[in-house]
PDB file of N, CA and C in Angstrom:
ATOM      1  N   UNK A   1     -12.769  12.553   4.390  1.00  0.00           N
ATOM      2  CA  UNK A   1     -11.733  11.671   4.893  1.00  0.00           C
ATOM      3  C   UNK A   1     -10.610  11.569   3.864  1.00  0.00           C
ATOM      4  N   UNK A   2      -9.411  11.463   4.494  1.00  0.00           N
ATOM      5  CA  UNK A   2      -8.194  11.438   3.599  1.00  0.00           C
ATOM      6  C   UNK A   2      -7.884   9.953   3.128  1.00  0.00           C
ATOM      7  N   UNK A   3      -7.967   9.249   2.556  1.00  0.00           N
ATOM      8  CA  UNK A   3      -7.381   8.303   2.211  1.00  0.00           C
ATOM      9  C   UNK A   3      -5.674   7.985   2.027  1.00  0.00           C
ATOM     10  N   UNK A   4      -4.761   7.157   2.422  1.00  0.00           N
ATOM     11  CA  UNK A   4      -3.160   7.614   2.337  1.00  0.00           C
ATOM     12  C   UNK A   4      -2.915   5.793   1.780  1.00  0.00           C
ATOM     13  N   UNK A   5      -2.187   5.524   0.434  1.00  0.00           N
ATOM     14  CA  UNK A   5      -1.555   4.199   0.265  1.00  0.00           C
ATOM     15  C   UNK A   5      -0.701   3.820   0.568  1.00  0.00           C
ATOM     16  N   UNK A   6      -0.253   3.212   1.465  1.00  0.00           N
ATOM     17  CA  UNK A   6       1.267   2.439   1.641  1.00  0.00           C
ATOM     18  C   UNK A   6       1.349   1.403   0.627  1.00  0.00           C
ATOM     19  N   UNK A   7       2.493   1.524  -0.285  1.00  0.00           N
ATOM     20  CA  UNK A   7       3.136   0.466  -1.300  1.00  0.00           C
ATOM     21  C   UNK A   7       4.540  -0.309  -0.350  1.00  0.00           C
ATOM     22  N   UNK A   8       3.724  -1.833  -0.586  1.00  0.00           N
ATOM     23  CA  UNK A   8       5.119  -2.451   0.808  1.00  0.00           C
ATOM     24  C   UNK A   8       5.154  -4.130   0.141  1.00  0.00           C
ATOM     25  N   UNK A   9       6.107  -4.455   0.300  1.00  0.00           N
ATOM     26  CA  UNK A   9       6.413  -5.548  -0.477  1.00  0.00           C
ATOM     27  C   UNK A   9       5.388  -6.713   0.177  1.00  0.00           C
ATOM     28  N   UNK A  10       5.088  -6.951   1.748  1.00  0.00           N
ATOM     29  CA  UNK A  10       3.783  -7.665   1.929  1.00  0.00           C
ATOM     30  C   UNK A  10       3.217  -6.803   3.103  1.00  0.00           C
ATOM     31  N   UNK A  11       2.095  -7.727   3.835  1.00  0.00           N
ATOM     32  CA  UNK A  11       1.958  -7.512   4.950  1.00  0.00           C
ATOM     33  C   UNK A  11       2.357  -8.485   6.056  1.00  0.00           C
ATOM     34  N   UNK A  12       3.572  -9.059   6.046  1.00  0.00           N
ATOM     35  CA  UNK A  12       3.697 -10.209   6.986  1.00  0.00           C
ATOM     36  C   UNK A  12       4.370  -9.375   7.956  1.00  0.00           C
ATOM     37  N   UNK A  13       4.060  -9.534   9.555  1.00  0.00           N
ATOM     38  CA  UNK A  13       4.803  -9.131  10.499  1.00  0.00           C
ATOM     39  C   UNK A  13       5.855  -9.255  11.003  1.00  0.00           C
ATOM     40  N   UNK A  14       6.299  -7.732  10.078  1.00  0.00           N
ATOM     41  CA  UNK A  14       8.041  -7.311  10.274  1.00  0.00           C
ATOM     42  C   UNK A  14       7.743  -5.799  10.369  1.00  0.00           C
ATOM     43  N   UNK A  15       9.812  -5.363  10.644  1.00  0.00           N
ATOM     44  CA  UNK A  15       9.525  -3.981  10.956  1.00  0.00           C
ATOM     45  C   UNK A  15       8.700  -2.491  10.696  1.00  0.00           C
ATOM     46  N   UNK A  16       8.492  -2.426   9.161  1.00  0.00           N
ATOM     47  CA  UNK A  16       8.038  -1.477   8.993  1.00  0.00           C
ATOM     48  C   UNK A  16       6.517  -1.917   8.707  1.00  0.00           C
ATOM     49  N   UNK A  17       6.078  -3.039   8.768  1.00  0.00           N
ATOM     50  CA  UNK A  17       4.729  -3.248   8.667  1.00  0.00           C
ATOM     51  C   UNK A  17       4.018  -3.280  10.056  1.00  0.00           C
ATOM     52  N   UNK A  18       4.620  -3.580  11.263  1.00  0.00           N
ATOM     53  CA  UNK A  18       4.417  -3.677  12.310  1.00  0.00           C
ATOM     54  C   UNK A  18       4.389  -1.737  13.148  1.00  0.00           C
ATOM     55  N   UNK A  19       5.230  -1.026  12.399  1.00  0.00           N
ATOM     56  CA  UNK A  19       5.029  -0.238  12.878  1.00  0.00           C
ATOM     57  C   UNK A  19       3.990   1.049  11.973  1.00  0.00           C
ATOM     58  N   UNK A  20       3.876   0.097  10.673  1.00  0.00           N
ATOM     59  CA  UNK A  20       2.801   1.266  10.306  1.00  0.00           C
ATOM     60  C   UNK A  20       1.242   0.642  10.754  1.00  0.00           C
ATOM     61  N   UNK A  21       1.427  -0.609  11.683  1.00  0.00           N
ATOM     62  CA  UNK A  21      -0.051  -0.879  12.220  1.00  0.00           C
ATOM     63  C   UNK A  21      -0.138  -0.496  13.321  1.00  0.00           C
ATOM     64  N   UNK A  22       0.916   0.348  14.188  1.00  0.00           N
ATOM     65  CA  UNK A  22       0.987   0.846  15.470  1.00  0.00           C
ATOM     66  C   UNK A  22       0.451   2.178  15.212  1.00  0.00           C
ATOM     67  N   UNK A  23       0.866   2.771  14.142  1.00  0.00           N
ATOM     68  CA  UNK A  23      -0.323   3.890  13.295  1.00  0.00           C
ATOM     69  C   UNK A  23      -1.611   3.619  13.393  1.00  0.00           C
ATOM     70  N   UNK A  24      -1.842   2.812  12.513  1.00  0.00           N
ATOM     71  CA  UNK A  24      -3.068   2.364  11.930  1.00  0.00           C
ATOM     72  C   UNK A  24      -4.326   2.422  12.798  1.00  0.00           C
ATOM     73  N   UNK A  25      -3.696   1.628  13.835  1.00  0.00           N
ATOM     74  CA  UNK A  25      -4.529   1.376  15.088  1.00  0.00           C
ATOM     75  C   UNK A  25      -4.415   2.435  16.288  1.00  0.00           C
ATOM     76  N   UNK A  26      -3.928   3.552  16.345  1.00  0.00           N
ATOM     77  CA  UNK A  26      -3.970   4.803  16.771  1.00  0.00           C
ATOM     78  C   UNK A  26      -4.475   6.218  16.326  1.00  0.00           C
ATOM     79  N   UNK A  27      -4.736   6.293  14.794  1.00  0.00           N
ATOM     80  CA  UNK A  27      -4.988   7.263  14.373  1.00  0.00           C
ATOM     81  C   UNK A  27      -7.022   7.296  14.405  1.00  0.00           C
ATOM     82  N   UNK A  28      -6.823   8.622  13.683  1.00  0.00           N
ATOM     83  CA  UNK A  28      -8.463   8.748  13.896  1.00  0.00           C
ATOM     84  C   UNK A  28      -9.233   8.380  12.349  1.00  0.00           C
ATOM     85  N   UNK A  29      -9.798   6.994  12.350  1.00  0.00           N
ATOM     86  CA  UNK A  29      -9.488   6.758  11.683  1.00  0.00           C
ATOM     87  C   UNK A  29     -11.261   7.311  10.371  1.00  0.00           C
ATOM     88  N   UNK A  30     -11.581   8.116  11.276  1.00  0.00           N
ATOM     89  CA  UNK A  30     -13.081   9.046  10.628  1.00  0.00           C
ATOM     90  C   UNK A  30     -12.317  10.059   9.963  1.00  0.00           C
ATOM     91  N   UNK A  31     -11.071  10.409   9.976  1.00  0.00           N
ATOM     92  CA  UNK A  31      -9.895  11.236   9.296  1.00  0.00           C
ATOM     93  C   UNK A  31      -9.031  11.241   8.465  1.00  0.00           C
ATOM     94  N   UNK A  32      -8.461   9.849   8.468  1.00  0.00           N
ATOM     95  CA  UNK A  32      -7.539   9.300   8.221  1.00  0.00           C
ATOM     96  C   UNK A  32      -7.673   7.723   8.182  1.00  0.00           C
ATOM     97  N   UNK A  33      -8.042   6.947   6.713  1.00  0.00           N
ATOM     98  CA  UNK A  33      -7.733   5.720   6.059  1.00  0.00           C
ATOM     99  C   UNK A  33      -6.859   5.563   5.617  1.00  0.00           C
ATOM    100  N   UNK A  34      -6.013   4.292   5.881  1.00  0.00           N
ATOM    101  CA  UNK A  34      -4.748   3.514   5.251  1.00  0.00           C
ATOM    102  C   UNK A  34      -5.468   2.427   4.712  1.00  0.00           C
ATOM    103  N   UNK A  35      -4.927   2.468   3.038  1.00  0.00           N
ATOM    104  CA  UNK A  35      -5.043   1.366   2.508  1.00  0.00           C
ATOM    105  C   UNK A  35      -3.066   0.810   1.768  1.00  0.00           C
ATOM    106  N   UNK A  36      -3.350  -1.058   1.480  1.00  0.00           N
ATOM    107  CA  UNK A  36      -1.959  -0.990   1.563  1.00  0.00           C
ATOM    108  C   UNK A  36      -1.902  -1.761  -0.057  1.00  0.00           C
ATOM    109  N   UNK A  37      -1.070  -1.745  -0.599  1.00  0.00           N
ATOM    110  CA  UNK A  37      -0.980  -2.005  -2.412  1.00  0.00           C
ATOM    111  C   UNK A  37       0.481  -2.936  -1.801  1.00  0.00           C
ATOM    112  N   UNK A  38       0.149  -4.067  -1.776  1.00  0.00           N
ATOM    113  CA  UNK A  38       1.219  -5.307  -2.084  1.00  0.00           C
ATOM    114  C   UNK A  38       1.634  -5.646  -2.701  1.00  0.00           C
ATOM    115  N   UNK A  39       2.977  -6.739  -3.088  1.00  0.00           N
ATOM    116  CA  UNK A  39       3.546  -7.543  -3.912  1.00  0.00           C
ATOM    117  C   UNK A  39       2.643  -8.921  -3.771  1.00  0.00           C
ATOM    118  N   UNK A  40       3.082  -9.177  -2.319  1.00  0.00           N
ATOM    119  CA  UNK A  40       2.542 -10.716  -2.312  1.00  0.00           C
ATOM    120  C   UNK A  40       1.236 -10.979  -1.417  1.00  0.00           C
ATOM    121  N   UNK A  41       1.184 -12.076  -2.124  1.00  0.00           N
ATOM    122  CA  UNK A  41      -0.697 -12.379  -1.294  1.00  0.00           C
ATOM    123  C   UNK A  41      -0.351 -12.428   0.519  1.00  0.00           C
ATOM    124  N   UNK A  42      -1.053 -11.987   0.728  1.00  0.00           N
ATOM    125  CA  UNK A  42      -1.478 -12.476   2.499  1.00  0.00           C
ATOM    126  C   UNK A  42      -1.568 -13.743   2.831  1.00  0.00           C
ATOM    127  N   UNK A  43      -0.354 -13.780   4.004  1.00  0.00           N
ATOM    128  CA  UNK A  43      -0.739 -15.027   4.805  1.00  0.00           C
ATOM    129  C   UNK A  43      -1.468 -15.265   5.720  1.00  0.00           C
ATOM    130  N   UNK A  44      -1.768 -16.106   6.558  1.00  0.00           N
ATOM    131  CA  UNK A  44      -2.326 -16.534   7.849  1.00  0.00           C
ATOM    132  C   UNK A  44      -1.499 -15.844   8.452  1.00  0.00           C
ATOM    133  N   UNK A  45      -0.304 -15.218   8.455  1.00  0.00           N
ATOM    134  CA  UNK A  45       0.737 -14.800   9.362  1.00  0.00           C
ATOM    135  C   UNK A  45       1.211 -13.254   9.329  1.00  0.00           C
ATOM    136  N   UNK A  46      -0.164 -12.144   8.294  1.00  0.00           N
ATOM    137  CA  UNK A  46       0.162 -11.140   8.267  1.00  0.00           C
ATOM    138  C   UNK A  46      -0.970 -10.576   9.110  1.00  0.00           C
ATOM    139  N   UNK A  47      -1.042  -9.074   8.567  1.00  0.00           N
ATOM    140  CA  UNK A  47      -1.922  -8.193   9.466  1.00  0.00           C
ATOM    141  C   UNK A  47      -3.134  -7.809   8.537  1.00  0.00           C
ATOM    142  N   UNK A  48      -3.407  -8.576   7.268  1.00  0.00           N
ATOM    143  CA  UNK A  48      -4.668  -8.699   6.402  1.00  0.00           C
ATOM    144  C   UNK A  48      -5.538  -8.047   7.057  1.00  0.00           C
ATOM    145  N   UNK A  49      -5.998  -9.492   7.888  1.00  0.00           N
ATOM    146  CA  UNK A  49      -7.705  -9.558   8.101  1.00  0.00           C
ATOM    147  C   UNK A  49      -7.574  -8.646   9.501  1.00  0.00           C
ATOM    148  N   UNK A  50      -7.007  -7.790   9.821  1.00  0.00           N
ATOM    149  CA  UNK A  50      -6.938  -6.807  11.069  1.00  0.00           C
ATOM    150  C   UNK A  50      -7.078  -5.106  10.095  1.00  0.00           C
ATOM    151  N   UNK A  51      -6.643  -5.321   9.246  1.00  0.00           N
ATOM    152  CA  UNK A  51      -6.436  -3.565   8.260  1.00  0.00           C
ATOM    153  C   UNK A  51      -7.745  -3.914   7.683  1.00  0.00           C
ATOM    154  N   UNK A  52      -8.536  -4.537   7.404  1.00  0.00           N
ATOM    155  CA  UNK A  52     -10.053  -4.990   6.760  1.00  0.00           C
ATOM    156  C   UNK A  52     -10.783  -4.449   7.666  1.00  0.00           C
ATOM    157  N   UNK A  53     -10.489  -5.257   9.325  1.00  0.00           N
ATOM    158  CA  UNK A  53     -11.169  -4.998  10.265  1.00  0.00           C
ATOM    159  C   UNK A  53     -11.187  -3.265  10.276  1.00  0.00           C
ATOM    160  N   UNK A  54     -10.243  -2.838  10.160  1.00  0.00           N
ATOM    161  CA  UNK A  54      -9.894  -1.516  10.589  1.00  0.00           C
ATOM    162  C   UNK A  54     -10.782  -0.339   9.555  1.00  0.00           C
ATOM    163  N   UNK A  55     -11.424  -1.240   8.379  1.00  0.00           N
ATOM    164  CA  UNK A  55     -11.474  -0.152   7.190  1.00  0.00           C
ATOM    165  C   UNK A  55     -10.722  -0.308   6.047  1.00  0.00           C
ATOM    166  N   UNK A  56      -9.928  -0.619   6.130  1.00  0.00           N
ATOM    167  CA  UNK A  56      -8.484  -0.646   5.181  1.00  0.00           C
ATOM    168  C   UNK A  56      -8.528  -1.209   3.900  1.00  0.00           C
ATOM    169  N   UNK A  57      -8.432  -1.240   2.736  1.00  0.00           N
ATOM    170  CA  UNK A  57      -8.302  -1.811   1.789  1.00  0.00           C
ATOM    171  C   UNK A  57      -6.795  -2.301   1.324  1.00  0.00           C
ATOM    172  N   UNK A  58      -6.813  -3.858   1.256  1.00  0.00           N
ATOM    173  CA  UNK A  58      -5.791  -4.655   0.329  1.00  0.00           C
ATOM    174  C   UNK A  58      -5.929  -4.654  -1.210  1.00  0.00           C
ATOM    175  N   UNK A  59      -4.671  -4.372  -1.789  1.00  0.00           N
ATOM    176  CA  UNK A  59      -4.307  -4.435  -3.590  1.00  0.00           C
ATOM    177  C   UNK A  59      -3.166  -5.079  -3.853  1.00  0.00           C
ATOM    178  N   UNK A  60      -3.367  -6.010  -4.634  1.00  0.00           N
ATOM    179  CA  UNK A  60      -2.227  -7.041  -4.521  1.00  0.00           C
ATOM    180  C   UNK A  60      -1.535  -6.233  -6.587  1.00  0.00           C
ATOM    181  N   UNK A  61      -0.386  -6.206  -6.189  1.00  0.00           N
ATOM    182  CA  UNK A  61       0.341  -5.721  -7.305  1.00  0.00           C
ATOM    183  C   UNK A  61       1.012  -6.484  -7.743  1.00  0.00           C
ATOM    184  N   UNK A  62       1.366  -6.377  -8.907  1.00  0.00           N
ATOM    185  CA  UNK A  62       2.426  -7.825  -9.714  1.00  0.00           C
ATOM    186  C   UNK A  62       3.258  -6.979  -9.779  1.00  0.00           C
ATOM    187  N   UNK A  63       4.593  -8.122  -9.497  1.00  0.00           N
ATOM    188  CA  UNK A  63       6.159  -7.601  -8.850  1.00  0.00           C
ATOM    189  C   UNK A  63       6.883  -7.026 -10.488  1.00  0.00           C
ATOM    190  N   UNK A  64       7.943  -6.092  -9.839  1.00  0.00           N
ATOM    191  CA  UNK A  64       8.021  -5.355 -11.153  1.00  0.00           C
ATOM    192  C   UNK A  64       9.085  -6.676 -12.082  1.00  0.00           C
ATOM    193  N   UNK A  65       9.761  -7.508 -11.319  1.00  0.00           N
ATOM    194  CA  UNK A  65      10.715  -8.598 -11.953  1.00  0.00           C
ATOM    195  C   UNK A  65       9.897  -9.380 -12.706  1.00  0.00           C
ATOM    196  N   UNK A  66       8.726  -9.040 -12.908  1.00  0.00           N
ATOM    197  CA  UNK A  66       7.357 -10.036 -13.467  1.00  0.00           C
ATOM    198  C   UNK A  66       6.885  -9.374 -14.420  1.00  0.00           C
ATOM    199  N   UNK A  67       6.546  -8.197 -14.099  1.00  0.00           N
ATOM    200  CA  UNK A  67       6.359  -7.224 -15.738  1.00  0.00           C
ATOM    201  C   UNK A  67       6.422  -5.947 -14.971  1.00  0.00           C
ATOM    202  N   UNK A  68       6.888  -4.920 -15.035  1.00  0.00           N
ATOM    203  CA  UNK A  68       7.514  -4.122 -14.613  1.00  0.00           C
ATOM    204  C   UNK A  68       5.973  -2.645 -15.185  1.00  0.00           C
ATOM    205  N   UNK A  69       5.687  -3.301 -16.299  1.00  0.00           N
ATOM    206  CA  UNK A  69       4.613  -2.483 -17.094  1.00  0.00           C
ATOM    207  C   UNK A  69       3.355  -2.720 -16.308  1.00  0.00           C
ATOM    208  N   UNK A  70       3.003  -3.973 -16.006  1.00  0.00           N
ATOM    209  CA  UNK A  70       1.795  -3.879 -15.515  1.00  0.00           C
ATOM    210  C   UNK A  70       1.812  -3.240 -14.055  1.00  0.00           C
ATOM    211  N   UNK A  71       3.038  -3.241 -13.456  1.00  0.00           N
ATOM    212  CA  UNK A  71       2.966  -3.206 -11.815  1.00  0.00           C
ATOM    213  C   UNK A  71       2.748  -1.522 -11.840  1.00  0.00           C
ATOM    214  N   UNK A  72       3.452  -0.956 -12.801  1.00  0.00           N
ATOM    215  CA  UNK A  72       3.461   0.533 -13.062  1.00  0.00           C
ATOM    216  C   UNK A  72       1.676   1.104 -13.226  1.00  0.00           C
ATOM    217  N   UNK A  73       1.619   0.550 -14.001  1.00  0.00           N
ATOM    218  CA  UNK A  73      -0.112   0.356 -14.362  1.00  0.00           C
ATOM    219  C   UNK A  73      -1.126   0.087 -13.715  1.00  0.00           C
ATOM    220  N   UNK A  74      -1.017  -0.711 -12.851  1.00  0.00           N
ATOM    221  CA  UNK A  74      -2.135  -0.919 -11.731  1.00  0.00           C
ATOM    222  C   UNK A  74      -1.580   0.114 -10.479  1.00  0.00           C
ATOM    223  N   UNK A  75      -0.548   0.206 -10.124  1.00  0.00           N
ATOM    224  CA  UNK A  75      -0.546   1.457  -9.074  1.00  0.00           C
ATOM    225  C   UNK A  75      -0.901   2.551  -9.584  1.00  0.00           C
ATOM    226  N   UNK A  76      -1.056   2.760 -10.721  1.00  0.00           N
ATOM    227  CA  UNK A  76      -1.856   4.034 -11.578  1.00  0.00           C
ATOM    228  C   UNK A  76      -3.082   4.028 -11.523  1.00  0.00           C
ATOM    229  N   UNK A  77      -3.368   2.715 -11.439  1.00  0.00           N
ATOM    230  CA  UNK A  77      -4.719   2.717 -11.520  1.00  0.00           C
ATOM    231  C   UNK A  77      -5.855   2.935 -10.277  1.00  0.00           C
ATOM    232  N   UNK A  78      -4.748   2.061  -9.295  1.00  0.00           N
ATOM    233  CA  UNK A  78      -5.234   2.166  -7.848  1.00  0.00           C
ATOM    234  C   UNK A  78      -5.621   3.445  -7.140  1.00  0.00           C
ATOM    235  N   UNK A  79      -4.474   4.898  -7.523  1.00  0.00           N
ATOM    236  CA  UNK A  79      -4.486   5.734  -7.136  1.00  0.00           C
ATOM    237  C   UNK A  79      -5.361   6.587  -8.056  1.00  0.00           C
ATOM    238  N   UNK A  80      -5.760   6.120  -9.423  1.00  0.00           N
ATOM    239  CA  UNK A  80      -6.702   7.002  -9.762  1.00  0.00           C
ATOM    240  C   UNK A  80      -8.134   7.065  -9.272  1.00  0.00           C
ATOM    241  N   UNK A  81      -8.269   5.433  -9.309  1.00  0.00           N
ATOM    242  CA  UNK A  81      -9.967   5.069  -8.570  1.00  0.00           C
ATOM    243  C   UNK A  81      -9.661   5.302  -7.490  1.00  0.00           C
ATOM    244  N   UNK A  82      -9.444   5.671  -6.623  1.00  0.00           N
ATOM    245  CA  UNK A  82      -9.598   5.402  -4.846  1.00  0.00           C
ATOM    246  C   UNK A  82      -9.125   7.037  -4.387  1.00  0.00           C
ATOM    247  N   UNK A  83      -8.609   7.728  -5.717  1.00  0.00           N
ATOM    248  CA  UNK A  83      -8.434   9.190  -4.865  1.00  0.00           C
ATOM    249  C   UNK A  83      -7.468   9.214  -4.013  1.00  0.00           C
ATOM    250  N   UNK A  84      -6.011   8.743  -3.936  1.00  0.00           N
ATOM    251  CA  UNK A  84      -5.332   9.129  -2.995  1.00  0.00           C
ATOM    252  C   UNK A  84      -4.884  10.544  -2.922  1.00  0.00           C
ATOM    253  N   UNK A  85      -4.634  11.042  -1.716  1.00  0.00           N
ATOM    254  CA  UNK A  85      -4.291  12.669  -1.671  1.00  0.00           C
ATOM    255  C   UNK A  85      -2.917  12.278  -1.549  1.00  0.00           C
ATOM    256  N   UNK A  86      -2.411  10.964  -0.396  1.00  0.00           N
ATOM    257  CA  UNK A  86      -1.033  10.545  -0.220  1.00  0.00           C
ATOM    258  C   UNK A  86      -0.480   9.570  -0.574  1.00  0.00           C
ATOM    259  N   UNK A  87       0.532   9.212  -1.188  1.00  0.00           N
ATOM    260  CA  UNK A  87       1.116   7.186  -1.281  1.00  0.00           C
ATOM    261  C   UNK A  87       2.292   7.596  -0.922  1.00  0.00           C
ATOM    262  N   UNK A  88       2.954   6.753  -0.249  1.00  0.00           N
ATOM    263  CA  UNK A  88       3.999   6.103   0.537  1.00  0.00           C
ATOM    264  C   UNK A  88       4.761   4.811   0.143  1.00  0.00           C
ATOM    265  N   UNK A  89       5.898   4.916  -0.472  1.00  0.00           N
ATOM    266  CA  UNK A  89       6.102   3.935  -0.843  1.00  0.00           C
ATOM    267  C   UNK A  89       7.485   3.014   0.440  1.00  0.00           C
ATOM    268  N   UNK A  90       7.013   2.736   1.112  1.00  0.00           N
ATOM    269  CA  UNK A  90       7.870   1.572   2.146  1.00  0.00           C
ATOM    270  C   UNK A  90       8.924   0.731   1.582  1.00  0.00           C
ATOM    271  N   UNK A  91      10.744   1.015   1.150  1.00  0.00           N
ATOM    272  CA  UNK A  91      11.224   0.130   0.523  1.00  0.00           C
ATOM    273  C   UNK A  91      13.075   0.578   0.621  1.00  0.00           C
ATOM    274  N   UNK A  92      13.625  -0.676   0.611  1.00  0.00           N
ATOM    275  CA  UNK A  92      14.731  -1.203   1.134  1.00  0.00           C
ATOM    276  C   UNK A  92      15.599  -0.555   0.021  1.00  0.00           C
ATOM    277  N   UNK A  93      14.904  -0.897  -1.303  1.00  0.00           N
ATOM    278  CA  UNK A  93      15.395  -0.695  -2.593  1.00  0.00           C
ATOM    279  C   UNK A  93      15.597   0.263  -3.422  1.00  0.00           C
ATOM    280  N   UNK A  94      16.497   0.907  -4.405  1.00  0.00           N
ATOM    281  CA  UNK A  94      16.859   2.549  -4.774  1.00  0.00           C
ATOM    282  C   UNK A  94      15.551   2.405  -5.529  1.00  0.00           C
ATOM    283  N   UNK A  95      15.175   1.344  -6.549  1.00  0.00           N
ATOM    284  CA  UNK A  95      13.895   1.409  -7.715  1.00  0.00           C
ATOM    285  C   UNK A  95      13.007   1.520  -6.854  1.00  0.00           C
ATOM    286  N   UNK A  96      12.587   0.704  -5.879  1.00  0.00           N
ATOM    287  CA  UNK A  96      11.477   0.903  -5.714  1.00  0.00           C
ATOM    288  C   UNK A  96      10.531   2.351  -5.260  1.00  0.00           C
ATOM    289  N   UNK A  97      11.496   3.187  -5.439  1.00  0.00           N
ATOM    290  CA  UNK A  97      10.673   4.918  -5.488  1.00  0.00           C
ATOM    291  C   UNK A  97      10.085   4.730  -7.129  1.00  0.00           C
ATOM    292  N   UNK A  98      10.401   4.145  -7.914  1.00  0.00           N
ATOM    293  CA  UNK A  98       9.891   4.291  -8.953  1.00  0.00           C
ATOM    294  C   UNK A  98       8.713   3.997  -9.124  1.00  0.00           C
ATOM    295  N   UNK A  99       7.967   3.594  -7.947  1.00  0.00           N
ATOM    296  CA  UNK A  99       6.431   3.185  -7.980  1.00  0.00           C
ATOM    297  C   UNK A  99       5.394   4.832  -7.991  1.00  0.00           C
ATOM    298  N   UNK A 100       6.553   5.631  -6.981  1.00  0.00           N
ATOM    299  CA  UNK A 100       5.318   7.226  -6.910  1.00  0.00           C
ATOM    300  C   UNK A 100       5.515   7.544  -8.237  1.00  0.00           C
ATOM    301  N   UNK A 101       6.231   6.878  -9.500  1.00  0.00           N
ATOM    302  CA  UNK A 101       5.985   7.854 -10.679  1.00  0.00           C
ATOM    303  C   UNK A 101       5.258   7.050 -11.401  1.00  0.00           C
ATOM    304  N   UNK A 102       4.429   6.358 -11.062  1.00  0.00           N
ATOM    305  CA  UNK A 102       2.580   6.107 -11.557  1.00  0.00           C
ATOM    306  C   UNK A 102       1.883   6.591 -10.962  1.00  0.00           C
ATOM    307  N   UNK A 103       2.158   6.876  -9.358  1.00  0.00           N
ATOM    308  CA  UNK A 103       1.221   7.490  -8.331  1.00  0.00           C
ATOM    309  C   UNK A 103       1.281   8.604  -9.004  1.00  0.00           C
ATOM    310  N   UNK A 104       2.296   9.682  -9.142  1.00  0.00           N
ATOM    311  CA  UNK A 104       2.314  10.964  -9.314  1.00  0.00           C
ATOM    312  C   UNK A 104       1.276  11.239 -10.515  1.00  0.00           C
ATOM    313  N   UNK A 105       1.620  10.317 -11.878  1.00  0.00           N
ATOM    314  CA  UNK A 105       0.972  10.327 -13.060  1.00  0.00           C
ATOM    315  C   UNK A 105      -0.491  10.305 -13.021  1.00  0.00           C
ATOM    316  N   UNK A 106      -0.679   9.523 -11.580  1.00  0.00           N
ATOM    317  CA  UNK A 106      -2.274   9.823 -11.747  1.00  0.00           C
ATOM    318  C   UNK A 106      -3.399  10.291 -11.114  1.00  0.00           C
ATOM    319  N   UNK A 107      -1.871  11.397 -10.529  1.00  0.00           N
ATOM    320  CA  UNK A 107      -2.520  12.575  -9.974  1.00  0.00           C
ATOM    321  C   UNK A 107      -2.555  12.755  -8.455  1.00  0.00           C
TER     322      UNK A 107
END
């Protein structure tokens, strides 16, 4: 099975989170696991406890305006233990591509 990370600022239901659970919940998922690496904790008002249901693993990341070192560091880390083949980083922002260059680093 492939494992694939989406890096997304939460999971509260909005556009691009809403449509990568229209994925989520269509694909095969004996093939294909999505797990998602956050900024902010889960509300009562996201799609949490449905991507759990699904298989899915939540990683809550500290925002880079907070330490910029550690956030680099734990998405390094995430993608080293868990084996991603893919990460995806979901974002509005020019930096925030700067997250695949911990992914890339760790392989």
């Amino acid at each position: 099975m492939k494992r694939v990370l989406h890096i997304l600022g939460s999971l509260e239901r909005a556009g691009i989170q809403s449509f990568l659970m229209n994925i989520y919940r269509n694909i095969n998922r004996d093939e294909i696991q999505f797990d998602f690496a956050i900024y902010n904790e889960p509300t009562d008002n996201s799609f949490a406890e449905e991507i759990r249901e699904l298989g899915g693993k939540i990683f809550i990341i500290p925002k880079k305006n907070a330490n910029i070192l550690k956030c680099y560091k734990r998405i390094k880390q995430i993608v080293r233990d868990n084996n991603y083949q893919i990460v995806w980083r979901h974002t509005d922002s020019c930096i925030g591509g700067s997250d695949l260059i911990s992914a890339y680093l760790a392989g």
